[in-house]
Protein backbone atom coordinates (compact mmCIF):
# COMPACT_ATOMS: atom_id res chain seq x y z
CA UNK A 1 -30.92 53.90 26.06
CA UNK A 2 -33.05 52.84 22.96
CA UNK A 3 -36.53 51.55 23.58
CA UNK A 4 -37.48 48.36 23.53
CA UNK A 5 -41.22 47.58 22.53
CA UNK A 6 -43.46 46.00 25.41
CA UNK A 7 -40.77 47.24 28.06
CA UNK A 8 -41.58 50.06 30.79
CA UNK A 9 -39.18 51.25 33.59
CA UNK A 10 -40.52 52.24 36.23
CA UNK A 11 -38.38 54.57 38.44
CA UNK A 12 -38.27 55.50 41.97
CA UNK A 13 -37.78 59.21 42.82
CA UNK A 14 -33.76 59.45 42.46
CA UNK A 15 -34.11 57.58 39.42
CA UNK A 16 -33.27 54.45 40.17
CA UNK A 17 -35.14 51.82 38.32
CA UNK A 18 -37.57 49.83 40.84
CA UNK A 19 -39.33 47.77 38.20
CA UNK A 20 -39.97 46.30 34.88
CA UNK A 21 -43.15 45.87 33.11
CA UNK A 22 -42.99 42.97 30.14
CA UNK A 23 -45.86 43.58 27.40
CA UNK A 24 -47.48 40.04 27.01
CA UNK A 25 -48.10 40.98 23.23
CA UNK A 26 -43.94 41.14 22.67
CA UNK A 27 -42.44 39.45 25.53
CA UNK A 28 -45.05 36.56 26.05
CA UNK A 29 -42.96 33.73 24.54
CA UNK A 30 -39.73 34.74 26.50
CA UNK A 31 -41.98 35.19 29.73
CA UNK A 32 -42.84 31.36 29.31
CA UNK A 33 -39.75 30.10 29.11
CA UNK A 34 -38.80 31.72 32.02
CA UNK A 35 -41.46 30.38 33.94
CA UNK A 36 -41.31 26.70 32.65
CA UNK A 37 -37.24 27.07 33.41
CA UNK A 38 -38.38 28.14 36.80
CA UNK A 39 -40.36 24.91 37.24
CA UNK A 40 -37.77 23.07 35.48
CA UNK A 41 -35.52 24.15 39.08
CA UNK A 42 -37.54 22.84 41.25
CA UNK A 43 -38.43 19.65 39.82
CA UNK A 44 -34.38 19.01 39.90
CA UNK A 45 -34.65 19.76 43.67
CA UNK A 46 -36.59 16.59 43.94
CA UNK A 47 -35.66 13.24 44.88
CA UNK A 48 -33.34 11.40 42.10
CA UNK A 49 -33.67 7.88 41.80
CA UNK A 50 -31.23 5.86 39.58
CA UNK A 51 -32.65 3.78 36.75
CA UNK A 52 -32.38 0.58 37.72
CA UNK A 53 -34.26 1.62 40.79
CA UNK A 54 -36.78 3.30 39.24
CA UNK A 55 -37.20 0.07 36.66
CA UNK A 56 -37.63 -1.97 39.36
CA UNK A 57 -40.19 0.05 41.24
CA UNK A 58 -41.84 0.59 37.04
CA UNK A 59 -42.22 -3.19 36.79
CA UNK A 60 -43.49 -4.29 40.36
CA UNK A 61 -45.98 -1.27 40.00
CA UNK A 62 -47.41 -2.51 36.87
CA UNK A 63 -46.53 -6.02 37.20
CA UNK A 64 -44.67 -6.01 34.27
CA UNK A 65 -42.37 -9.08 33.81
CA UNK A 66 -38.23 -8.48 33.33
């Protein structure tokens, strides 16, 4: 396998691989994405309101006038 810059394997004792080091120097923009994807998940696993709703609740809130 070729290396890959800012990647270790790290391998248990019959070789299989057990983890993965990422170097933040070359991997730190990927690594972030990941992570805001992640968050991206579980803010979907909230409560979804439809618009009109959520206009309606927007507008008595701030006593804005339709």
């Amino acid at each position: 396998m070729a290396k890959i810059a800012g990647l270790k394997l790290i391998k248990s004792a019959t070789g299989k691989v057990t983890h993965v080091t990422l170097s933040m120097k070359y991997h730190a923009k990927l690594l972030e994405d990941m992570f805001d994807h992640q968050e991206i998940v579980q803010a979907r696993k909230g409560e979804m309101v439809p618009w009109d709703e959520a206009k309606k609740r927007i507008n008595r809130k701030f006593k804005f006038k339709d």
